[in-house]
N, C-alpha and C. Protein backbone atom coordinates (compact mmCIF):
# COMPACT_ATOMS: atom_id res chain seq x y z
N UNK A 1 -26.58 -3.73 59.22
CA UNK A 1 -26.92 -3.63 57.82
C UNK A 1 -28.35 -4.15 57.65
N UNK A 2 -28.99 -3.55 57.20
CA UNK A 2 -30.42 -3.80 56.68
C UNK A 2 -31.03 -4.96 55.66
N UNK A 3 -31.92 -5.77 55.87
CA UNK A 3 -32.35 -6.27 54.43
C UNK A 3 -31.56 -6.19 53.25
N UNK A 4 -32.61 -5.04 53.08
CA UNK A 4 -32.47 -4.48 51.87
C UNK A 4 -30.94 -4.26 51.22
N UNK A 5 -29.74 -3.66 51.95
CA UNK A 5 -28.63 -3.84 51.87
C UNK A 5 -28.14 -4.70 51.48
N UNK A 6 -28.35 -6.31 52.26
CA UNK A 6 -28.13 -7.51 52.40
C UNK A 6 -28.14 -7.86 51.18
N UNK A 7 -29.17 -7.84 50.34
CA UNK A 7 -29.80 -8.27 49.26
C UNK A 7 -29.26 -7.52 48.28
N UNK A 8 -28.65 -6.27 48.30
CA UNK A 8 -28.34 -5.42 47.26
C UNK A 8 -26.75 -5.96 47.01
N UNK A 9 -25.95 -6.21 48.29
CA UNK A 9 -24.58 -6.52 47.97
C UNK A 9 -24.44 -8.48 47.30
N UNK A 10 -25.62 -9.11 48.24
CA UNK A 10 -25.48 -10.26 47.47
C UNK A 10 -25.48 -9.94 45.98
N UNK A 11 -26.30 -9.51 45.72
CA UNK A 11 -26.69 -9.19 43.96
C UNK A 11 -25.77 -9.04 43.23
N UNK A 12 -25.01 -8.05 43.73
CA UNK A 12 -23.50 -7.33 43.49
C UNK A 12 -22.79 -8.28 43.29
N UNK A 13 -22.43 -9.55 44.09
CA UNK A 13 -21.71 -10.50 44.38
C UNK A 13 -21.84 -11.32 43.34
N UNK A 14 -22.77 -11.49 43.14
CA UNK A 14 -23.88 -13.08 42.32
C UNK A 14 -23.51 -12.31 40.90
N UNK A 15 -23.70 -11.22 40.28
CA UNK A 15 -23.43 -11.15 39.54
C UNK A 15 -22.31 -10.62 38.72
N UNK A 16 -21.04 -10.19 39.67
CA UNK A 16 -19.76 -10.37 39.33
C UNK A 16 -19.09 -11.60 39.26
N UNK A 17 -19.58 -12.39 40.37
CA UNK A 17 -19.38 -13.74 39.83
C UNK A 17 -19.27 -14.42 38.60
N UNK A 18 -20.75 -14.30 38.53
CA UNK A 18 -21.28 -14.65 36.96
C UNK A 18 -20.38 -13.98 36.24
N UNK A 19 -20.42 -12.70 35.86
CA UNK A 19 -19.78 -11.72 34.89
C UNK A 19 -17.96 -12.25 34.61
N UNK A 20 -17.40 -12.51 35.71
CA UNK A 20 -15.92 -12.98 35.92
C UNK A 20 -15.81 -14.08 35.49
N UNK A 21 -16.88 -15.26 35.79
CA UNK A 21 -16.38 -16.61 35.35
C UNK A 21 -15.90 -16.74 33.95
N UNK A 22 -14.66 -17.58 33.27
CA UNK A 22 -14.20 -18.01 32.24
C UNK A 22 -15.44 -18.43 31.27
N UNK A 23 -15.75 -18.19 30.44
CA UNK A 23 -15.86 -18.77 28.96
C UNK A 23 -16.15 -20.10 29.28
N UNK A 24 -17.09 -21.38 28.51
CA UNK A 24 -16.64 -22.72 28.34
C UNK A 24 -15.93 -22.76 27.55
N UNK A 25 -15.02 -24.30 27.60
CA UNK A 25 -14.02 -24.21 26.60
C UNK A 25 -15.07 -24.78 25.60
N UNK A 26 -14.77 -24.33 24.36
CA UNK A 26 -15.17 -24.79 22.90
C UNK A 26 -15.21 -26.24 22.54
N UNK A 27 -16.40 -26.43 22.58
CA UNK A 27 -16.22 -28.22 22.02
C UNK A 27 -15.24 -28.83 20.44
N UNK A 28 -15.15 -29.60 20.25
CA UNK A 28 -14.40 -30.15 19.27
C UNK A 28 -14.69 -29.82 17.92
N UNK A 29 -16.30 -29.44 17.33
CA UNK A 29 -16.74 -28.84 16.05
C UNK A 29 -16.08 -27.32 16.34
N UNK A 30 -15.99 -26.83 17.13
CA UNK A 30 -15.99 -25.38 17.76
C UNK A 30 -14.22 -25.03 16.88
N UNK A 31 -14.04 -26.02 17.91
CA UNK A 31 -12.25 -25.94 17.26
C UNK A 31 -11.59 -26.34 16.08
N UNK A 32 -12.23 -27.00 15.40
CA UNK A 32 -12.08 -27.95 13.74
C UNK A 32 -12.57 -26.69 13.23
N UNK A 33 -13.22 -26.04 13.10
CA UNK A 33 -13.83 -24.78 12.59
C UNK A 33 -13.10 -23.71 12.69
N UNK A 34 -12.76 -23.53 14.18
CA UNK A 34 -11.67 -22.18 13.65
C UNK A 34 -10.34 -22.47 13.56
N UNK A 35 -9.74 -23.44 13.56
CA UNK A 35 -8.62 -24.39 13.47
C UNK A 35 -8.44 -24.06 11.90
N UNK A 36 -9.76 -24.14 10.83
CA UNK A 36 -9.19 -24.05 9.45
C UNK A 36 -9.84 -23.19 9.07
N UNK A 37 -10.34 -21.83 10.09
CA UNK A 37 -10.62 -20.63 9.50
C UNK A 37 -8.81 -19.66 9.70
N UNK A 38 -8.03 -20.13 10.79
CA UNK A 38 -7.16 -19.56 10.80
C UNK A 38 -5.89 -19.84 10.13
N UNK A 39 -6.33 -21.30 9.61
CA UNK A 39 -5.18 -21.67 8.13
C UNK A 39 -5.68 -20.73 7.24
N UNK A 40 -7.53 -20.82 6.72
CA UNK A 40 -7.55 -19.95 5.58
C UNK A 40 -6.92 -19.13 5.27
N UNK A 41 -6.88 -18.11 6.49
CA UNK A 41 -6.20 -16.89 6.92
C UNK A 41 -5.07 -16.59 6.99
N UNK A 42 -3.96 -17.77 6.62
CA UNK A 42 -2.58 -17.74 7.18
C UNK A 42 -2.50 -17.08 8.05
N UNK A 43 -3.24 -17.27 9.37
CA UNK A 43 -3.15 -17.13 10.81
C UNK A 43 -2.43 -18.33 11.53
N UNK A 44 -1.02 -18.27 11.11
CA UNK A 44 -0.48 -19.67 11.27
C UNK A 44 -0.19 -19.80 12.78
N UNK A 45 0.04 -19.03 13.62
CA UNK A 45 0.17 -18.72 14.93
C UNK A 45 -0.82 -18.82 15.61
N UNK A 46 -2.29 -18.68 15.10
CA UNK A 46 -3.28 -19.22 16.13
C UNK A 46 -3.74 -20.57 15.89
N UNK A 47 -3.53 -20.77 14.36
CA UNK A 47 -3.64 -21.89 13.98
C UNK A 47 -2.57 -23.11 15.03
N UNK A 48 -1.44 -22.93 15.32
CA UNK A 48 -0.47 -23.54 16.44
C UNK A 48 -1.64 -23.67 17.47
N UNK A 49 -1.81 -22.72 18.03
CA UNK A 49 -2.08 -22.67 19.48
C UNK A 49 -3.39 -23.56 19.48
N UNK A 50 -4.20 -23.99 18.29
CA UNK A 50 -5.24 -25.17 18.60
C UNK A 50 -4.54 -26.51 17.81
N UNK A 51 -3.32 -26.65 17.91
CA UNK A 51 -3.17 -27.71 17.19
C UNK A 51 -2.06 -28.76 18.45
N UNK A 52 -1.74 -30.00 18.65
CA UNK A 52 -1.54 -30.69 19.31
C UNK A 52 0.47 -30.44 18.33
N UNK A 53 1.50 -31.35 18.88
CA UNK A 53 2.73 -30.87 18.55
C UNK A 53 2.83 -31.62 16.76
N UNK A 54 2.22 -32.50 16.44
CA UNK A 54 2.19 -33.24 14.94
C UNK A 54 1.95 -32.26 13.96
N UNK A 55 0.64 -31.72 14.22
CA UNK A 55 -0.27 -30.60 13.96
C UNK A 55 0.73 -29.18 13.74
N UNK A 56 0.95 -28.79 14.31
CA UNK A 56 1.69 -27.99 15.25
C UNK A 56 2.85 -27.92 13.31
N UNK A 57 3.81 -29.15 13.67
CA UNK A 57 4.74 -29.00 12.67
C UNK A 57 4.16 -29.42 11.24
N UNK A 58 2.59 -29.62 10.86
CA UNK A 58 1.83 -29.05 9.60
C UNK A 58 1.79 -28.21 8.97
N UNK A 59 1.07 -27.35 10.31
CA UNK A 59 0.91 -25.94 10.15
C UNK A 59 2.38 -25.07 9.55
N UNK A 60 3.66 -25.66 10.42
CA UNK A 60 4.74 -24.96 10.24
C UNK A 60 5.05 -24.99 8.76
N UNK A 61 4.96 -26.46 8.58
CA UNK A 61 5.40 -26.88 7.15
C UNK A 61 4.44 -25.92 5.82
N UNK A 62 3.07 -25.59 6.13
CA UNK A 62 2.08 -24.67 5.10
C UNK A 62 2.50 -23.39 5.29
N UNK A 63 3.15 -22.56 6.78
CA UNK A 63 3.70 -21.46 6.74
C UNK A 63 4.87 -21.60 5.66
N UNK A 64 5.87 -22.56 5.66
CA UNK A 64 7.04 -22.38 4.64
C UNK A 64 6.72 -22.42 3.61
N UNK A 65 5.60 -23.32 2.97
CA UNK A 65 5.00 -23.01 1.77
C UNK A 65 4.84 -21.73 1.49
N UNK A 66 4.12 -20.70 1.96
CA UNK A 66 3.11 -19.62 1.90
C UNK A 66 4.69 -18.83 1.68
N UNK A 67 5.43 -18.92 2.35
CA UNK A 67 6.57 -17.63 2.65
C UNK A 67 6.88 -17.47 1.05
N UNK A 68 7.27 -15.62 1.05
CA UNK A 68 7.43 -15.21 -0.44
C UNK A 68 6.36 -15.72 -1.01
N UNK A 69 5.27 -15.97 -1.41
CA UNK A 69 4.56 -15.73 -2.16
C UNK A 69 3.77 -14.69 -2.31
N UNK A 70 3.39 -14.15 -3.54
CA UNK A 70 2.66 -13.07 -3.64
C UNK A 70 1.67 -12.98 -4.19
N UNK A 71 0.62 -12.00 -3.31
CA UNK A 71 -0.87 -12.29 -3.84
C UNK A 71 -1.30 -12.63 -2.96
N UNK A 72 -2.89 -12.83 -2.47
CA UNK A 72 -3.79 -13.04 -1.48
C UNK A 72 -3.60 -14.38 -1.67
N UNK A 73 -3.54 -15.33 -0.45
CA UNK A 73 -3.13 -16.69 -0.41
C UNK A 73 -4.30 -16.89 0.20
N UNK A 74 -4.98 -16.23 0.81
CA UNK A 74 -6.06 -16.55 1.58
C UNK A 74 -6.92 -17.25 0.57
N UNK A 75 -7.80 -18.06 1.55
CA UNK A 75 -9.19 -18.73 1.48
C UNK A 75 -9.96 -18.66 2.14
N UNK A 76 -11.73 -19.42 2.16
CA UNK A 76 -12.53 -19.44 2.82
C UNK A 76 -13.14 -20.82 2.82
N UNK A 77 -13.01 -22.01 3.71
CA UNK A 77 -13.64 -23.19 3.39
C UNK A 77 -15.06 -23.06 3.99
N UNK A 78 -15.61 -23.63 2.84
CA UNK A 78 -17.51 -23.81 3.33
C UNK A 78 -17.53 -24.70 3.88
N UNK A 79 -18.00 -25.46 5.01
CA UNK A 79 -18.65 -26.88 5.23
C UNK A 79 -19.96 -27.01 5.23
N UNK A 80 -19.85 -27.94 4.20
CA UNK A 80 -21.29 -27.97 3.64
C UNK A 80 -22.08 -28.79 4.82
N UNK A 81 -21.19 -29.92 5.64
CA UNK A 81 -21.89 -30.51 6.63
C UNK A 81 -20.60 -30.59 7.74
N UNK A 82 -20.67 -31.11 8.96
CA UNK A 82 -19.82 -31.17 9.81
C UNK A 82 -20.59 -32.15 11.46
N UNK A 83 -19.87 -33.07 11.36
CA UNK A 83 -20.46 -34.10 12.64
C UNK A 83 -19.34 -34.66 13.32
N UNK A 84 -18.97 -34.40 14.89
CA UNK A 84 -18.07 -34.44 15.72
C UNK A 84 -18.90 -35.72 16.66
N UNK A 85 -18.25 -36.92 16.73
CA UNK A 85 -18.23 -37.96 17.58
C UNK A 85 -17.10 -38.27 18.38
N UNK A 86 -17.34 -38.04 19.89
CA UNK A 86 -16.35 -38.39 20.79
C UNK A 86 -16.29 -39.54 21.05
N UNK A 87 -15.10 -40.10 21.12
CA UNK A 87 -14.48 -41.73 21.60
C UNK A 87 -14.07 -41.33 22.48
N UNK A 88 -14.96 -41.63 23.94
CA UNK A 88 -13.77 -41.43 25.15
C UNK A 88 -14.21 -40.27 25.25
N UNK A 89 -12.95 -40.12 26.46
CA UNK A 89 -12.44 -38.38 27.20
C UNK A 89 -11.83 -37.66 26.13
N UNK A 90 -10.69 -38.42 25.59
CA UNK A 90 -9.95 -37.48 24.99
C UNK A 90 -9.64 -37.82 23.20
N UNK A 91 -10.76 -38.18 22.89
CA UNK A 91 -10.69 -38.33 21.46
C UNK A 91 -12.07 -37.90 20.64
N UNK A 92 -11.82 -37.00 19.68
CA UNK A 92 -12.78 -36.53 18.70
C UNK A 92 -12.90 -36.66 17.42
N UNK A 93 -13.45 -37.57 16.60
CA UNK A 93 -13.61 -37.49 15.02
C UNK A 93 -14.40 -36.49 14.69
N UNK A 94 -14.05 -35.84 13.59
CA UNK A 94 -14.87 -34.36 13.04
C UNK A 94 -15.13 -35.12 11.62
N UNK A 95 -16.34 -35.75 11.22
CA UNK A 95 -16.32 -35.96 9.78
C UNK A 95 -17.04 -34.15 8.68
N UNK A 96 -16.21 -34.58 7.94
CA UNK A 96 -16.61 -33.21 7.08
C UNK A 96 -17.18 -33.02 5.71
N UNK A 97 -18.21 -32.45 4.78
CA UNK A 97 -18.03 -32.33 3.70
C UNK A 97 -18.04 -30.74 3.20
N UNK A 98 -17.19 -30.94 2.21
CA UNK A 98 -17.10 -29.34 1.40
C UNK A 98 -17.37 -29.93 -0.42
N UNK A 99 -17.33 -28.81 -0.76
CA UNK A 99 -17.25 -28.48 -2.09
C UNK A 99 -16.06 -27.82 -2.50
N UNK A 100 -15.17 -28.33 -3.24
CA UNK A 100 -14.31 -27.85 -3.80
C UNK A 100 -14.36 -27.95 -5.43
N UNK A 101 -14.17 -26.75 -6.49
CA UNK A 101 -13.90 -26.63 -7.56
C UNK A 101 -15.30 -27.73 -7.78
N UNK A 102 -16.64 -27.17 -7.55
CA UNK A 102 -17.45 -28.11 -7.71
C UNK A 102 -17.36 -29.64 -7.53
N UNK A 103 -16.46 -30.23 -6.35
CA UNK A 103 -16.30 -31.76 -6.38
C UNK A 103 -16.76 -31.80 -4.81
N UNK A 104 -17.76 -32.78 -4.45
CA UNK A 104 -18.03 -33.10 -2.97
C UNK A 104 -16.70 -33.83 -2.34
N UNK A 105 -16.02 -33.23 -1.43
CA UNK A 105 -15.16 -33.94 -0.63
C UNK A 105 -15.47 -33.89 0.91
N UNK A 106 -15.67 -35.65 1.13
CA UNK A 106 -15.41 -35.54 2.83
C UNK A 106 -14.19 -36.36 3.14
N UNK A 107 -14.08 -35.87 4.67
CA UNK A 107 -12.94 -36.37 5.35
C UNK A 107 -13.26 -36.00 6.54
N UNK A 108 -12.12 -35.98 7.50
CA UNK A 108 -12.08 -35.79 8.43
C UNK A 108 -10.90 -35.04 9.36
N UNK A 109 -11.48 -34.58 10.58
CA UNK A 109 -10.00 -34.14 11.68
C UNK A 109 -10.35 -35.13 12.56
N UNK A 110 -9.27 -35.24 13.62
CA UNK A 110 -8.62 -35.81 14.47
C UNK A 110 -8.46 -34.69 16.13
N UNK A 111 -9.50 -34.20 16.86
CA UNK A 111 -8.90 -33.68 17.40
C UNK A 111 -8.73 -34.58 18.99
N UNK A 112 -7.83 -34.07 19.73
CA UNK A 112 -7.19 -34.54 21.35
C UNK A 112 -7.34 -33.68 22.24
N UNK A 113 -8.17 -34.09 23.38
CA UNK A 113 -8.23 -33.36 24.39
C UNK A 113 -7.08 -33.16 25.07
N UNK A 114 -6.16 -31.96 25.51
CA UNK A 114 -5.28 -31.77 25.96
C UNK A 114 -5.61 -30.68 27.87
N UNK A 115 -5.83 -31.74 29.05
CA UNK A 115 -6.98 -30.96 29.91
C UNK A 115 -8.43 -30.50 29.26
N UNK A 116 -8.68 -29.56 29.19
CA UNK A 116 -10.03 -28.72 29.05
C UNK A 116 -9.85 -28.40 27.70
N UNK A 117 -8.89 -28.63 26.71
CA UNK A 117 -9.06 -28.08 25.40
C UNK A 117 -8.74 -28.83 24.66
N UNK A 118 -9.99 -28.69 23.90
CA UNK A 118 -9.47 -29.86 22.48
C UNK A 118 -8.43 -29.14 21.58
N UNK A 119 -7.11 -30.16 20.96
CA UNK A 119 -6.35 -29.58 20.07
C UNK A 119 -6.54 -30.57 18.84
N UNK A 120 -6.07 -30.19 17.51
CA UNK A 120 -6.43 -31.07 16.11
C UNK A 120 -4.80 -31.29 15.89
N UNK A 121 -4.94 -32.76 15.67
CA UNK A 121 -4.17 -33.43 15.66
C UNK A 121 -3.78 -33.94 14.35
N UNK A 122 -3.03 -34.46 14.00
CA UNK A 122 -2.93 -35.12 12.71
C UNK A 122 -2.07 -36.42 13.00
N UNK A 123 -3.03 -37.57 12.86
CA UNK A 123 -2.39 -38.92 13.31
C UNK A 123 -1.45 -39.64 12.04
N UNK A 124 -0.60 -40.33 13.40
CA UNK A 124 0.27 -41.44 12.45
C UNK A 124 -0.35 -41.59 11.13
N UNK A 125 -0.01 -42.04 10.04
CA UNK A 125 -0.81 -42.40 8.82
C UNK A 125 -1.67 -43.97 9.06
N UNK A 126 -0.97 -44.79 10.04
CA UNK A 126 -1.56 -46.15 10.37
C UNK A 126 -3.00 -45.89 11.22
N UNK A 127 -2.78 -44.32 11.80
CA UNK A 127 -4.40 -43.80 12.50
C UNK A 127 -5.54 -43.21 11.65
N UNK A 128 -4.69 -42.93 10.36
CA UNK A 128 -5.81 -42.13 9.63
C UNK A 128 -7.21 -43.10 9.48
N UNK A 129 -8.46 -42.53 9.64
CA UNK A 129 -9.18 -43.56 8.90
C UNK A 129 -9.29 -43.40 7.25
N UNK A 130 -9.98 -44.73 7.03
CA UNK A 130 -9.78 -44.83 5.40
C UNK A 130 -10.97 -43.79 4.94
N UNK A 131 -10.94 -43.82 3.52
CA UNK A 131 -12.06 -42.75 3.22
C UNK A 131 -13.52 -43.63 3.20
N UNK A 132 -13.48 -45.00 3.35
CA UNK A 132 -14.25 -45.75 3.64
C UNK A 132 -15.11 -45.79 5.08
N UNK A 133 -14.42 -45.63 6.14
CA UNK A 133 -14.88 -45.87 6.92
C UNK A 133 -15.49 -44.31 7.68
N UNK A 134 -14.64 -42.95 6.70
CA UNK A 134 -15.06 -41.49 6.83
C UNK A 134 -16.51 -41.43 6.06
N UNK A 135 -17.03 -42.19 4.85
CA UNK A 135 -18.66 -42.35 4.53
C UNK A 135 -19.03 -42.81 5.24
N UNK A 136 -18.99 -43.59 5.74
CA UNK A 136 -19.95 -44.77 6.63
C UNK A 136 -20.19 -43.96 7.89
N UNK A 137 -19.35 -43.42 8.27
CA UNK A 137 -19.59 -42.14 9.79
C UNK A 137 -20.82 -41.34 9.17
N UNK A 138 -20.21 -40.90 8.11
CA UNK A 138 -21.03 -39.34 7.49
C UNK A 138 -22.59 -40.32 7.12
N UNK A 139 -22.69 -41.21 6.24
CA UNK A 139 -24.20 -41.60 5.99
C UNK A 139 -24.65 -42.26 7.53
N UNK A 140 -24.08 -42.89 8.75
CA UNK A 140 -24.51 -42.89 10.12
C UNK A 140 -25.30 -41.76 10.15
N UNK A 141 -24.88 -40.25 9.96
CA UNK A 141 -25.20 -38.83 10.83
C UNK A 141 -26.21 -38.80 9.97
N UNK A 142 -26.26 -39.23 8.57
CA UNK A 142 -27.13 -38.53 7.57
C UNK A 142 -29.01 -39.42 7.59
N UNK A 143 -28.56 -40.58 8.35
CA UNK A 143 -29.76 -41.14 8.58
C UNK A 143 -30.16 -41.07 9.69
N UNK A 144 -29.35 -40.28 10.67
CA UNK A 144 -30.01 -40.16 11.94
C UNK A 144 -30.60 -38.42 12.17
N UNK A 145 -29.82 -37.53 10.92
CA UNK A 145 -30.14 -36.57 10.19
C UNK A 145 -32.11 -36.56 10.16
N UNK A 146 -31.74 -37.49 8.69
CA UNK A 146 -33.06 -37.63 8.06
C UNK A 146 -34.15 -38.41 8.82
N UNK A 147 -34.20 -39.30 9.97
CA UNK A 147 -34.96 -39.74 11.02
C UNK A 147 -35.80 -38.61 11.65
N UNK A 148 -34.34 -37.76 12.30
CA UNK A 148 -35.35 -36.56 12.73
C UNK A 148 -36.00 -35.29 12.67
N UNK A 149 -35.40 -35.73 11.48
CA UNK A 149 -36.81 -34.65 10.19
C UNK A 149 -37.97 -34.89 10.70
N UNK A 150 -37.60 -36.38 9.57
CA UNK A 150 -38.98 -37.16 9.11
C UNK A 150 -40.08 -36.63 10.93
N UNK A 151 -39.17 -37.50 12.27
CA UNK A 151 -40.29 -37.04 13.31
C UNK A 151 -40.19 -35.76 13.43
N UNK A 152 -39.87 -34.49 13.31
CA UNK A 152 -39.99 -33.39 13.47
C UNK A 152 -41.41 -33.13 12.34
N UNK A 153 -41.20 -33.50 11.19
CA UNK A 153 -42.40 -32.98 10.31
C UNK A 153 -43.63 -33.92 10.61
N UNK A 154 -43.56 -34.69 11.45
CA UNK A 154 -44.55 -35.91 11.66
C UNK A 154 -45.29 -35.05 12.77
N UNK A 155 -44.88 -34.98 13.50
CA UNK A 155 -44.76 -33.66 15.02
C UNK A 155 -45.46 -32.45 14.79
N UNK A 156 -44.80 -31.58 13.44
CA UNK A 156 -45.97 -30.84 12.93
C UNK A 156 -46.75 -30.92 11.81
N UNK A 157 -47.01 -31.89 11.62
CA UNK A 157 -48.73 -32.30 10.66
C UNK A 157 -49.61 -32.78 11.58
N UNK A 158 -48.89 -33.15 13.24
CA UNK A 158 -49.86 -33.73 13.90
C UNK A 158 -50.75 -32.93 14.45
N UNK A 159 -49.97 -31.61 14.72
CA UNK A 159 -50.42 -30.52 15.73
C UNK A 159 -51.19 -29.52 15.15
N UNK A 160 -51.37 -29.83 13.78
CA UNK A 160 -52.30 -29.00 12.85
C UNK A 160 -53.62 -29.49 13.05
């Protein structure tokens, strides 16, 4: 076999490789995100499949809600902001804010690494954090936010 051959089947190789390998799994904002695009949706079944077993019987409990009702049940949640801090291997806080009916609400998810995939959890009530300590996360992000503005616009007035 020739060079040129040589080089043509590696290629072949190298990039079926590539082409075959899995997906990364989705980080923890990744999954808090479509986790409550597929509640919006009463996609209660995919909604399961990212949720841990607590979670899991939430979801079940908003499917029995939803049953027989009539009319578009659907929604669409905006997040107006969204900041995921890992504790550890297998723990993720998602702090959140939306707008609802014109009112700023934040909070948060809970998700658990389960192997390679984060699932959203919904903790004991003694795990929830308070809504106290869900600001104090969110103004953390919002001044480390506004820090790197400030040097980003510092950065370009300099370079002018």
């Amino acid at each position: 076999m020739s060079i040129k051959s040589c080089s043509f089947v590696f290629s072949v190789l190298f990039f079926a490789t590539i082409a075959c390998s899995p997906p990364p799994n989705p980080g923890p904002e990744a999954v808090a995100r479509q986790w409550q695009a597929f509640v919006d949706k009463n996609q209660f079944d995919e909604a399961r499949k990212l949720s841990t077993p607590r979670a899991q019987e939430m979801v079940s409990l908003m499917e029995r809600l939803f049953q027989g009702e009539e009319g578009d049940l659907t929604s669409s949640t905006l997040f107006k902001s969204m900041n995921c801090a890992e504790k550890g291997d297998s723990l993720a806080i998602c702090t959140y804010q939306i707008i609802d009916e014109e009112e700023l609400i934040v909070d948060s998810f809970t998700l658990i690494k389960d192997g390679s995939n984060w699932l959203v959890d919904i903790p004991e009530e003694e795990d929830i954090m308070e809504e106290e300590d869900v600001e104090k996360l969110f103004n953390e992000f919002e001044e480390i936010l506004n820090k790197a503005l400030e040097e980003e616009e510092g950065k370009t007035i300099e370079s002018k």
